[in-house]
N, C-alpha and C. Protein backbone atom coordinates (compact mmCIF):
# COMPACT_ATOMS: atom_id res chain seq x y z
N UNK A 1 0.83 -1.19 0.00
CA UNK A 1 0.00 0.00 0.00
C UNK A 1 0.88 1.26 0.00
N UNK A 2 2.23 1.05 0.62
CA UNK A 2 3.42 2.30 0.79
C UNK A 2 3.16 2.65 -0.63
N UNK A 3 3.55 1.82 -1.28
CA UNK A 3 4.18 2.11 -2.48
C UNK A 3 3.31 2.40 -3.51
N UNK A 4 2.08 1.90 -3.45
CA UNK A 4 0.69 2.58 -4.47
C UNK A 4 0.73 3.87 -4.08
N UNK A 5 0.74 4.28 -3.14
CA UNK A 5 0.65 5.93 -2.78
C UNK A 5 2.10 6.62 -3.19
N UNK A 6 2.82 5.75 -2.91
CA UNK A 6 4.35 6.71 -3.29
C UNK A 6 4.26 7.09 -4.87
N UNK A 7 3.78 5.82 -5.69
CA UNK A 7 3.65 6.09 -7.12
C UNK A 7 3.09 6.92 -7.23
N UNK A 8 1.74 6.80 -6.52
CA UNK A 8 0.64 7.89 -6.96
C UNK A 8 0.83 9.31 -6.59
N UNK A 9 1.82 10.10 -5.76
CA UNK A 9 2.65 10.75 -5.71
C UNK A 9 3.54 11.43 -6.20
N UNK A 10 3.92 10.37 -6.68
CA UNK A 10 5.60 10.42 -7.97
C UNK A 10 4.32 11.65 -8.88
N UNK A 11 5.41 12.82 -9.17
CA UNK A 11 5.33 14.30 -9.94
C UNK A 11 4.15 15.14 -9.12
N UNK A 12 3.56 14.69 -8.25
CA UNK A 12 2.91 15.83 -7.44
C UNK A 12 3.73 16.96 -6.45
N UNK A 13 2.92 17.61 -5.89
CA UNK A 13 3.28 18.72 -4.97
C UNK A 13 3.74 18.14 -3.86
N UNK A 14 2.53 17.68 -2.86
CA UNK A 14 3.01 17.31 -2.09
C UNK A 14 2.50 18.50 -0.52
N UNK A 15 3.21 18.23 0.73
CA UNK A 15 2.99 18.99 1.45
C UNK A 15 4.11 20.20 1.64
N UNK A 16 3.57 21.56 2.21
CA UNK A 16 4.97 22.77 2.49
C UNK A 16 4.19 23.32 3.53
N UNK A 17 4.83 24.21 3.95
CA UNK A 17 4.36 25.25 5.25
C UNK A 17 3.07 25.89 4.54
N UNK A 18 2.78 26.14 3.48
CA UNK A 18 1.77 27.06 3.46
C UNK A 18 0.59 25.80 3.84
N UNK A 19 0.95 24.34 2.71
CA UNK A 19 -0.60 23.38 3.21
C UNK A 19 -0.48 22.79 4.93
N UNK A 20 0.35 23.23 5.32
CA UNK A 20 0.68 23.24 7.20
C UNK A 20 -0.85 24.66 7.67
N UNK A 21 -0.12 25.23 7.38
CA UNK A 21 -1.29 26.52 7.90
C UNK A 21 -2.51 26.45 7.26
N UNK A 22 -3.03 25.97 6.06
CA UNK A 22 -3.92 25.79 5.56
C UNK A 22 -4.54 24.59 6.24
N UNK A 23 -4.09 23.45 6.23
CA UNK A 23 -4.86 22.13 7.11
C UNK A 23 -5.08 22.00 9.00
N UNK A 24 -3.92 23.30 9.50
CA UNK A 24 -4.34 23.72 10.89
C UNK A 24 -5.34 24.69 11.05
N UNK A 25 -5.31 25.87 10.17
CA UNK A 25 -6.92 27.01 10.18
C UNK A 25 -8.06 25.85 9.86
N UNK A 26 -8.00 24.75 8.78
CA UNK A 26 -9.16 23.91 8.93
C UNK A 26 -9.55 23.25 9.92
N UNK A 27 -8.77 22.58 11.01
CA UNK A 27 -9.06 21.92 11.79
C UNK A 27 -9.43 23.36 12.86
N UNK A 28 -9.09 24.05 12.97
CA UNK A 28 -9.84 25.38 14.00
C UNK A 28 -11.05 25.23 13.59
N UNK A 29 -11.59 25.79 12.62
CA UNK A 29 -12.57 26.09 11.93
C UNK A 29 -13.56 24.70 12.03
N UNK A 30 -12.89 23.77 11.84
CA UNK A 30 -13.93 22.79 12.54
C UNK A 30 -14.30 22.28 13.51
N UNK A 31 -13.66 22.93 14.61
CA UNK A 31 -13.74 22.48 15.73
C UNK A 31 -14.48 24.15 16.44
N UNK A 32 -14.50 24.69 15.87
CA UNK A 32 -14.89 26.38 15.75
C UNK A 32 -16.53 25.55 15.85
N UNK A 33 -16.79 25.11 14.52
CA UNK A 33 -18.41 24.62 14.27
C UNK A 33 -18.59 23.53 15.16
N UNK A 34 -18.36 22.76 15.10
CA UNK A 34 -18.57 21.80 16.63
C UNK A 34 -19.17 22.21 17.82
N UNK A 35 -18.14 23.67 18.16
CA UNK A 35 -18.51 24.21 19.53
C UNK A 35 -19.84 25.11 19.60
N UNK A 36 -19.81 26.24 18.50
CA UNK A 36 -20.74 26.88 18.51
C UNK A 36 -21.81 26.48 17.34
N UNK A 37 -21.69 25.54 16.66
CA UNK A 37 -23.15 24.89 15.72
C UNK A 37 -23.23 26.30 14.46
N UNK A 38 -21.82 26.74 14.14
CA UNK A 38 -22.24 27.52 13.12
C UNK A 38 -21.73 27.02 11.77
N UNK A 39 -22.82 26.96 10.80
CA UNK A 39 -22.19 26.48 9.50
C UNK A 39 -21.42 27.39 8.51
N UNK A 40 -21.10 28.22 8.63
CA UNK A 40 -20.30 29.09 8.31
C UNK A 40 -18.88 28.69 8.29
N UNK A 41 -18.47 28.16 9.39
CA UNK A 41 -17.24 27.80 10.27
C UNK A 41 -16.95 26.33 9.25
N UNK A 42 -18.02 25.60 8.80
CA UNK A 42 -18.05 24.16 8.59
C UNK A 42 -17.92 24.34 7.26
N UNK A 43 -18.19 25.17 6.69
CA UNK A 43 -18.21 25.25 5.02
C UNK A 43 -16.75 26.10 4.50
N UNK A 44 -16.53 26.56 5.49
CA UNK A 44 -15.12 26.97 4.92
C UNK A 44 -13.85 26.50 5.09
N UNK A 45 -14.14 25.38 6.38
CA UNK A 45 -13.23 24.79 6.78
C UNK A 45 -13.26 23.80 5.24
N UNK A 46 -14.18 22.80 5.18
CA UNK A 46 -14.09 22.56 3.63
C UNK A 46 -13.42 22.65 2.85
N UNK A 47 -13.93 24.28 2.87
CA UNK A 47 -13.33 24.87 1.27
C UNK A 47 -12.17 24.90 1.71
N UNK A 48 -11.19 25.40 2.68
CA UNK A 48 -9.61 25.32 2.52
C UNK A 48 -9.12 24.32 2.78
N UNK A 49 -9.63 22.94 3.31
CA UNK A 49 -9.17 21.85 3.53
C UNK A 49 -9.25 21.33 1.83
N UNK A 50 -10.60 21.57 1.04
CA UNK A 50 -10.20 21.59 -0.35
C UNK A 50 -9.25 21.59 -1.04
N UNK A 51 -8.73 23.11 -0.75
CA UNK A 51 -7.99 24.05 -1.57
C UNK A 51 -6.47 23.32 -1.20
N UNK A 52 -6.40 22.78 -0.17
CA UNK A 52 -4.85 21.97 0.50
C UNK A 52 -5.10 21.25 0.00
N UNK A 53 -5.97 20.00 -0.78
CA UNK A 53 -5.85 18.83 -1.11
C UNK A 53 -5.42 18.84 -2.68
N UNK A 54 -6.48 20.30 -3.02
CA UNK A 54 -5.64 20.37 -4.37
C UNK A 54 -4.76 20.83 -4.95
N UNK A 55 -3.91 21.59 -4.05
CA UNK A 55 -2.63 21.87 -3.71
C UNK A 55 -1.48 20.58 -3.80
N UNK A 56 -1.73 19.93 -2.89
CA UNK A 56 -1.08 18.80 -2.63
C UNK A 56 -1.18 17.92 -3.63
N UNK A 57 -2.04 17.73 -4.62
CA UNK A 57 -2.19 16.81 -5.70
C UNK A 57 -1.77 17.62 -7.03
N UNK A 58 -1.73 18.57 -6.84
CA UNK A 58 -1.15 19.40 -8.01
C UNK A 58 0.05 18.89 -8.89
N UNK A 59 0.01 19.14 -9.99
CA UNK A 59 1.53 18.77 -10.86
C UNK A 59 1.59 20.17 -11.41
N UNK A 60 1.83 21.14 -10.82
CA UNK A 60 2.15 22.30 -11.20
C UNK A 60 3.28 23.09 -10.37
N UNK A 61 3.94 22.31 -10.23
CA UNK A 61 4.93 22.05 -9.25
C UNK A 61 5.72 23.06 -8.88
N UNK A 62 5.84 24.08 -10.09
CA UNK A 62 6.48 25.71 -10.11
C UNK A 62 5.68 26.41 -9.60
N UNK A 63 4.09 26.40 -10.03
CA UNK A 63 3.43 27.28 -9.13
C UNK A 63 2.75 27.22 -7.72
N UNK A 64 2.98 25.93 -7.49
CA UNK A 64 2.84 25.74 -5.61
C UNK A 64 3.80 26.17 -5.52
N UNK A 65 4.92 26.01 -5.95
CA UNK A 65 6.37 26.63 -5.30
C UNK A 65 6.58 28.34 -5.33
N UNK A 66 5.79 28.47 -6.18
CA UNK A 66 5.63 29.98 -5.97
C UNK A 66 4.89 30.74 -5.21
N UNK A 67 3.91 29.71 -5.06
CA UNK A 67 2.84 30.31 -3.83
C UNK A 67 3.12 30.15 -2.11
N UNK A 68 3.85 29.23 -1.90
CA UNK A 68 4.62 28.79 -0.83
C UNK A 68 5.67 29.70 -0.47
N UNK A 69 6.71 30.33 -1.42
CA UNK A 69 7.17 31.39 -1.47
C UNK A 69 6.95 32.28 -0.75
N UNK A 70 5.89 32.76 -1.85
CA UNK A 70 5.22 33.78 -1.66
C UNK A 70 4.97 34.28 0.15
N UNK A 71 3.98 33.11 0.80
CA UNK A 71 3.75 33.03 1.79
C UNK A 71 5.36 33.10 3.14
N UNK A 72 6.12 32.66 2.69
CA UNK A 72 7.58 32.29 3.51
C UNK A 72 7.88 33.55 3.42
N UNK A 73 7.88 34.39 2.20
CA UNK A 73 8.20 35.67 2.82
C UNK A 73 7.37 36.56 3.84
N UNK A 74 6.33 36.19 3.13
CA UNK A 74 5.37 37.12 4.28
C UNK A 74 5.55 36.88 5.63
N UNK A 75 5.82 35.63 6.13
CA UNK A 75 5.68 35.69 7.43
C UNK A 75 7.46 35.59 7.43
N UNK A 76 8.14 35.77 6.97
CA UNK A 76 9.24 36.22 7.29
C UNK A 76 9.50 37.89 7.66
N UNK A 77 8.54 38.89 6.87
CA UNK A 77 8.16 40.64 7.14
C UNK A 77 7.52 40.20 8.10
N UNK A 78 6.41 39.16 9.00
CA UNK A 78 5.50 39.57 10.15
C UNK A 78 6.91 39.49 11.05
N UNK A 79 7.44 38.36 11.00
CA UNK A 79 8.31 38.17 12.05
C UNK A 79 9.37 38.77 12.40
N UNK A 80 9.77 39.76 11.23
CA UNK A 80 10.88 40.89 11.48
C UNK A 80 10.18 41.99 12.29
N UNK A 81 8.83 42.31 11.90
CA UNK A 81 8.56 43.58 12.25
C UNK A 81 7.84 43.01 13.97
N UNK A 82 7.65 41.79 14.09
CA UNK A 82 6.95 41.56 15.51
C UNK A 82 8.59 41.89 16.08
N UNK A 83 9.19 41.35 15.73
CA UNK A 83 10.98 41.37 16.79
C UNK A 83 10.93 42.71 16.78
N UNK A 84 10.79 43.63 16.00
CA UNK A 84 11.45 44.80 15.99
C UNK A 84 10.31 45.52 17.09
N UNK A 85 9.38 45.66 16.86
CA UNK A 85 8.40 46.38 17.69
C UNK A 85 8.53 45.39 19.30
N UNK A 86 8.68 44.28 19.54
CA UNK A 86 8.90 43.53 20.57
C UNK A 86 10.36 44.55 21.13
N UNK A 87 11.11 44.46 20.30
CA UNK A 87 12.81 45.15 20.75
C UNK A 87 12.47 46.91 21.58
N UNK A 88 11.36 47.34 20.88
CA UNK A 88 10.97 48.96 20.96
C UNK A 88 10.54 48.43 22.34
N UNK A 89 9.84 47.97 22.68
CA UNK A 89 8.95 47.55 23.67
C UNK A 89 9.74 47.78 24.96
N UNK A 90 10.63 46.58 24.54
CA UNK A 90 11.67 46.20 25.65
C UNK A 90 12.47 47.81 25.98
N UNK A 91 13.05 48.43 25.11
CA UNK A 91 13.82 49.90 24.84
C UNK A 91 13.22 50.97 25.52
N UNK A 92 11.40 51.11 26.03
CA UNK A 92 10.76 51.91 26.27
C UNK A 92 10.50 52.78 27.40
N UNK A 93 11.86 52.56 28.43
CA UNK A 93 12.38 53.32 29.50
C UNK A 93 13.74 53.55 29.23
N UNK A 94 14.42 53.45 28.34
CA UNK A 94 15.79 54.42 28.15
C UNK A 94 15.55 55.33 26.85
N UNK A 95 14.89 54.60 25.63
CA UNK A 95 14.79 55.22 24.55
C UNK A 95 13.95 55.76 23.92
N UNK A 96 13.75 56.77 22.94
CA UNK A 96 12.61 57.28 22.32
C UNK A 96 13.24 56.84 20.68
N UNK A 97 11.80 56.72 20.49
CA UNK A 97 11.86 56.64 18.81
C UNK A 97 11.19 57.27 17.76
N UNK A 98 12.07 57.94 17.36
CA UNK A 98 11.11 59.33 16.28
C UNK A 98 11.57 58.53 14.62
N UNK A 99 10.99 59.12 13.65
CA UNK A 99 10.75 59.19 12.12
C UNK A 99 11.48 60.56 11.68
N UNK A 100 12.46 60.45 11.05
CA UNK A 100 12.67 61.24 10.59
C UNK A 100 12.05 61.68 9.50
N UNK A 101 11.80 62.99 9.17
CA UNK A 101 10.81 63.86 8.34
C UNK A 101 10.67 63.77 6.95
N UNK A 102 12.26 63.63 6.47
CA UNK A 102 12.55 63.46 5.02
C UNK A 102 12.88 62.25 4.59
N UNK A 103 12.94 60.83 5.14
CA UNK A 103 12.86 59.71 4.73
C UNK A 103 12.46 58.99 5.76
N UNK A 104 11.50 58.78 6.59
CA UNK A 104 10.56 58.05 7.41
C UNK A 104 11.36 57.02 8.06
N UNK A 105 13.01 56.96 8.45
CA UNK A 105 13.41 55.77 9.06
C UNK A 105 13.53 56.58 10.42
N UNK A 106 13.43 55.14 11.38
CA UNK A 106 13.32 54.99 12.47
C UNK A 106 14.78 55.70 13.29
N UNK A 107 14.96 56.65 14.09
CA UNK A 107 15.54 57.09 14.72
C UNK A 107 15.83 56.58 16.37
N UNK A 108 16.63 56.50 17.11
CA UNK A 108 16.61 55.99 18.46
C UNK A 108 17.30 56.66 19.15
N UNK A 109 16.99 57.79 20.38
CA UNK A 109 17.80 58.46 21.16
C UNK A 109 17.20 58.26 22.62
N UNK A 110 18.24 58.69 23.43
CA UNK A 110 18.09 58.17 24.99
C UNK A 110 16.87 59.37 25.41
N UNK A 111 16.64 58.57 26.36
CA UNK A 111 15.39 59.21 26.82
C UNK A 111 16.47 60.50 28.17
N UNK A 112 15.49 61.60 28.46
CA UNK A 112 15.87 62.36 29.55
C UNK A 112 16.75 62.88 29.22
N UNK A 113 16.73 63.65 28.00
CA UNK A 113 18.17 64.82 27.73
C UNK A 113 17.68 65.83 27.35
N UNK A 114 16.50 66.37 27.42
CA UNK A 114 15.90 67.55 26.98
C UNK A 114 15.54 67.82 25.82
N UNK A 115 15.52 68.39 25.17
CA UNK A 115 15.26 69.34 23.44
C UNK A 115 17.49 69.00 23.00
N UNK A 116 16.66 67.90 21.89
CA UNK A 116 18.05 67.69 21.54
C UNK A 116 17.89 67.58 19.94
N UNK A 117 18.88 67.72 19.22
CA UNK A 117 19.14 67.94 18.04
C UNK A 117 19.41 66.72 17.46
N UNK A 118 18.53 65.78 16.34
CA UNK A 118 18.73 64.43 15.85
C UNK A 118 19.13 64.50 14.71
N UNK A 119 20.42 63.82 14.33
CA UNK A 119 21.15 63.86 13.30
C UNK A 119 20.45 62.29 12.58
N UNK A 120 19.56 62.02 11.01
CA UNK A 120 19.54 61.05 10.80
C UNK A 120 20.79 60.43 10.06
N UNK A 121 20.91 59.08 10.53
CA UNK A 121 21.83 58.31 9.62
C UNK A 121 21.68 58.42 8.68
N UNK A 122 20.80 57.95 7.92
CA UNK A 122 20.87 58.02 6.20
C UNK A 122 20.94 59.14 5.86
N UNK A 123 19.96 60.09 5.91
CA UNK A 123 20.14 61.20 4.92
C UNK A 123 20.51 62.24 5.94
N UNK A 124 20.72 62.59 6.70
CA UNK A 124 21.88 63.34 7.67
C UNK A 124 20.98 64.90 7.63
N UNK A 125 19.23 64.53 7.56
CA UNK A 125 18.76 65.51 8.03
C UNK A 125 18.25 65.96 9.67
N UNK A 126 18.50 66.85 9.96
CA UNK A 126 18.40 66.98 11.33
C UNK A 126 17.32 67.62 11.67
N UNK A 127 17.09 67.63 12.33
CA UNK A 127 15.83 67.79 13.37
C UNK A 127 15.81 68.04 14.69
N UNK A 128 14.77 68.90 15.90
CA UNK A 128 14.66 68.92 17.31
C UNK A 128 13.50 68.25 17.75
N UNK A 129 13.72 67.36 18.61
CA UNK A 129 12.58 66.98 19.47
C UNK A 129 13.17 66.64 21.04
N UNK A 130 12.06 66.48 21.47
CA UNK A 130 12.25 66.01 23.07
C UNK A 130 12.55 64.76 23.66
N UNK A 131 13.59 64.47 24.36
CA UNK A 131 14.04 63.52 24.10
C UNK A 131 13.34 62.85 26.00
């Protein structure tokens, strides 16, 4: 039986992180309808438990791989910007963090020095705020 399925396999997709998150939101979602008796919850779990199966059976093998991609980056930007705002967090009794005016990057100066003069790194426009 291994091996009828391995054949039947042979040139498909297969599983990746995106049909990971797709077959865990289904099992929420059905266990979502279970608890509260809404079919809403039950019909969509479905449809993306669907949408993973035909994913996974796909022989389009470049474009799951592109869509998987796709997704790896994205939560590669959530997870930079959760660290970074997590890091601010942690920073939020020594440091302040301003935007500089003429190119919107993030600035970082110590907190408790009065009206001080911010030199940005990149474009080396300066600015006063309160520090």
């Amino acid at each position: 039986m291994k091996q009828k399925l391995q054949h039947f396999m042979m040139g498909r997709y297969g599983a990746d992180q995106l049909g990971q998150l797709l077959m865990g939101s289904s099992v929420v979602l059905l266990l979502l309808s279970m608890l509260f008796r809404v079919d809403i919850f039950y019909i969509l779990a479905l449809g993306i438990m669907g949408y993973e199966y035909y994913r996974m059976m796909s022989r389009k093998i470049g474009q799951r791989q592109a869509e998987n991609q796709k997704f790896l980056n994205w939560r590669y930007r959530l997870a930079v910007k959760w660290n970074r705002e997590r890091e601010h967090f942690r920073q939020r009794k020594t440091c302040r963090f301003y935007r500089c005016p003429s190119c919107r990057q993030k600035v970082r100066v110590p907190r408790g020095k009065g009206k001080i003069c911010i030199t940005c790194p990149s474009c080396k426009t300066e600015f006063v705020r309160k520090s």
